[in-house]
Protein backbone atom coordinates (compact mmCIF):
# COMPACT_ATOMS: atom_id res chain seq x y z
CA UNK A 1 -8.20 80.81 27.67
CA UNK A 2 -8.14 76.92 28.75
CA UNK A 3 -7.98 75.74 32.59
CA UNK A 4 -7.39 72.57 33.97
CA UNK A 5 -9.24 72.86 37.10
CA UNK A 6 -8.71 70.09 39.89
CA UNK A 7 -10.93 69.61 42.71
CA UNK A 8 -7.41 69.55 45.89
CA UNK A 9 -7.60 68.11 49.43
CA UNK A 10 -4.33 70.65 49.45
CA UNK A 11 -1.86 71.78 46.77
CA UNK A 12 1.18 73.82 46.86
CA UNK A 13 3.23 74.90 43.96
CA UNK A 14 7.29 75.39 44.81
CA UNK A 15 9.63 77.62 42.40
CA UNK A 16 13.49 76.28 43.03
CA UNK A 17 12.42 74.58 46.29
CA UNK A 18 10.70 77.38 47.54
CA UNK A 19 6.67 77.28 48.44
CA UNK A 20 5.82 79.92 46.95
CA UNK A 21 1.75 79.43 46.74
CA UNK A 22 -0.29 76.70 48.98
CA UNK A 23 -3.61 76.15 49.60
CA UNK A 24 -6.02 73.36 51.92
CA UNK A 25 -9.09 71.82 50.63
CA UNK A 26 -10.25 73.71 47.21
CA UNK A 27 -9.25 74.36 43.47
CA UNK A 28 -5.96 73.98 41.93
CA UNK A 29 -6.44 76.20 38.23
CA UNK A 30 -3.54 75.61 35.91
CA UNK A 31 -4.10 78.64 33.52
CA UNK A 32 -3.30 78.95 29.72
CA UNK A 33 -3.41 82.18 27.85
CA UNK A 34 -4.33 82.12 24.37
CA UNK A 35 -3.30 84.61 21.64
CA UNK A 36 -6.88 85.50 20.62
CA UNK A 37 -7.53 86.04 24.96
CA UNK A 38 -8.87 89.10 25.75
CA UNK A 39 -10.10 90.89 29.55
CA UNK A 40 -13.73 90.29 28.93
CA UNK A 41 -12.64 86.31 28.60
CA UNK A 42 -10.19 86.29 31.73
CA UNK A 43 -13.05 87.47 33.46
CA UNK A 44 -15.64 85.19 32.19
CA UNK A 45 -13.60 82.81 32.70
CA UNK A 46 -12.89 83.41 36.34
CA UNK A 47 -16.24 83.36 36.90
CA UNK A 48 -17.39 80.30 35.77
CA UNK A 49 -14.69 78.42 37.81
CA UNK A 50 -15.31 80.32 40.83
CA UNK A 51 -19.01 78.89 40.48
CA UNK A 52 -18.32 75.13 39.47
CA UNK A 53 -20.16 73.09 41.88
CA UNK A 54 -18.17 70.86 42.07
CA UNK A 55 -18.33 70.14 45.87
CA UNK A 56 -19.90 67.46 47.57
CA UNK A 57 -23.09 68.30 49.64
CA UNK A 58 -24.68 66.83 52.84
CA UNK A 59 -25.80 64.10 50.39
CA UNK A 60 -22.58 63.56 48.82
CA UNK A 61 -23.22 64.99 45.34
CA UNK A 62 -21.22 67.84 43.99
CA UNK A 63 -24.19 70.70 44.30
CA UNK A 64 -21.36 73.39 46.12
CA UNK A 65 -19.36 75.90 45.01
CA UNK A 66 -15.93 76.88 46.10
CA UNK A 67 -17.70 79.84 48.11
CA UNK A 68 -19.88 77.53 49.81
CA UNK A 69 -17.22 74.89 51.18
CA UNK A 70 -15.32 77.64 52.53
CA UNK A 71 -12.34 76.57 49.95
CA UNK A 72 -9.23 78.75 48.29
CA UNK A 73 -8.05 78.43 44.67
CA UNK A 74 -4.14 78.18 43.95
CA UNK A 75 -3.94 79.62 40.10
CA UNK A 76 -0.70 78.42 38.16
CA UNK A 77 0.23 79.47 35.18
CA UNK A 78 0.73 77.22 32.28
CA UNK A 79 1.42 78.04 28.68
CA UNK A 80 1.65 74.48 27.35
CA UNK A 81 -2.16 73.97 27.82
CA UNK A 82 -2.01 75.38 24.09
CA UNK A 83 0.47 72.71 23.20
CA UNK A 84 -0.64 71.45 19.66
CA UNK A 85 0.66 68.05 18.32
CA UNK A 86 -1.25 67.57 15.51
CA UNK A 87 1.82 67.92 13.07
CA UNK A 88 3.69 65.55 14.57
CA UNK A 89 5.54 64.60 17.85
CA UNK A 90 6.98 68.62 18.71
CA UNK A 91 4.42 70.71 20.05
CA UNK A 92 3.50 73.68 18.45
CA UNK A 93 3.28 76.76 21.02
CA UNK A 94 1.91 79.17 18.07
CA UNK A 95 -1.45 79.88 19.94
CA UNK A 96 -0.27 80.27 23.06
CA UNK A 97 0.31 84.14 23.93
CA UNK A 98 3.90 85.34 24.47
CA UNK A 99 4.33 86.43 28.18
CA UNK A 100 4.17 90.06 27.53
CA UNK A 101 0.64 89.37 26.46
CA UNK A 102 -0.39 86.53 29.02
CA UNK A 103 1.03 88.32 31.96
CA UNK A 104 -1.61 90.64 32.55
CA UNK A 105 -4.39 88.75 31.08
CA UNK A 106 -3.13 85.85 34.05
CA UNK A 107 -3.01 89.24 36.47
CA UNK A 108 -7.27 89.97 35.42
CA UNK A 109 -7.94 86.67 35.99
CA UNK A 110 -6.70 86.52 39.56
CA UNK A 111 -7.81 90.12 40.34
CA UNK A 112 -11.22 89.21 39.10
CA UNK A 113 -11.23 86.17 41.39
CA UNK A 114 -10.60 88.11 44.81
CA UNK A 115 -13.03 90.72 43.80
CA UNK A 116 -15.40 87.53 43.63
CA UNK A 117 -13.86 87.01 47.56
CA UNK A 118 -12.03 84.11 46.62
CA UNK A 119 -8.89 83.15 48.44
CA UNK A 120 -6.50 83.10 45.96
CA UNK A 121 -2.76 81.71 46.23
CA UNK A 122 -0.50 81.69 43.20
CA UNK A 123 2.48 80.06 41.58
CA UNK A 124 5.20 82.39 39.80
CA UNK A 125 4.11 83.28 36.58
CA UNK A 126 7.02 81.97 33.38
CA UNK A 127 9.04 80.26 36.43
CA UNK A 128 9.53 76.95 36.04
CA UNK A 129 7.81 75.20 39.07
CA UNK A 130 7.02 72.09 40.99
CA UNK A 131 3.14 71.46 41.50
CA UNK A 132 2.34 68.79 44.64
CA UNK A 133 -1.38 67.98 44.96
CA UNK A 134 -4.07 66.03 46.11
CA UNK A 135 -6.37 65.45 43.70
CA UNK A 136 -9.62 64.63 45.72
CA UNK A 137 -12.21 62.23 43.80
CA UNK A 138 -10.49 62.53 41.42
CA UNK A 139 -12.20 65.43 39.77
CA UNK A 140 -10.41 67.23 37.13
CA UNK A 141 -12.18 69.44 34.53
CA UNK A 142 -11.33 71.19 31.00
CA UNK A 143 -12.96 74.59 30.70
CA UNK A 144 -11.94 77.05 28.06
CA UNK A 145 -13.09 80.04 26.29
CA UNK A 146 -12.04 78.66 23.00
CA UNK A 147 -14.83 76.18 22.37
């Protein structure tokens, strides 16, 4: 799995002009399933973002997880994380899993995040969708089970 994970003073993801998953100050997870993904690493995965600390403290350095700042997580789905371009200009979507596949995987990883207790909005998974954020710090991070 690979994640984009963005640290959000809000975020909001729309699906033909419709909000259809928003969140205040937290995480904004754009999610790519892999073919190779399996439970154990939707899971794992989860996990680990759910404990970045990656907010700031009373001293201004990022010692806090989500959990800790009181924050919410808005998970979008995005296949094209597993873009590959090193043949040429096209990407290649051959690693990315077909929907039938990334669907539930996508479903475990957001399942496994409430059962954590985090407050977990989502976009509409294979729709194609509008993401509006604000991108506090700017932190953005590449995490992955793939490595």
């Amino acid at each position: 799995m690979r994640a984009v994970v963005q640290r959000v003073g809000e975020a909001r993801v729309e699906v033909a002009g419709e909000v259809v998953g928003r969140i205040g100050h937290g995480m904004l997870v754009l999610l790519g399933v892999g073919r190779d993904d399996d439970e154990a690493a939707a899971k794992q995965l989860a996990t680990r973002i759910a404990q970045l600390r990656i907010f700031d403290d009373e001293r201004g350095r990022m010692n806090l997880a989500l959990a800790e700042v009181g924050g919410a997580m808005l998970v979008v789905s995005q296949f094209t994380l597993w873009g590959d371009t090193d043949a040429g200009r096209r990407p290649s979507w051959s690693r990315a899993a077909p929907g039938a596949q990334a669907e539930p995987l996508y479903r475990t990883f957001v399942e496994h995040l409430r059962a954590l207790g985090i407050e977990v909005a989502e976009g509409r998974f294979g729709a194609d969708m509008d993401v509006h954020l604000v991108n506090r710090g700017p932190v953005t991070l590449l995490l992955g089970t793939d490595a």
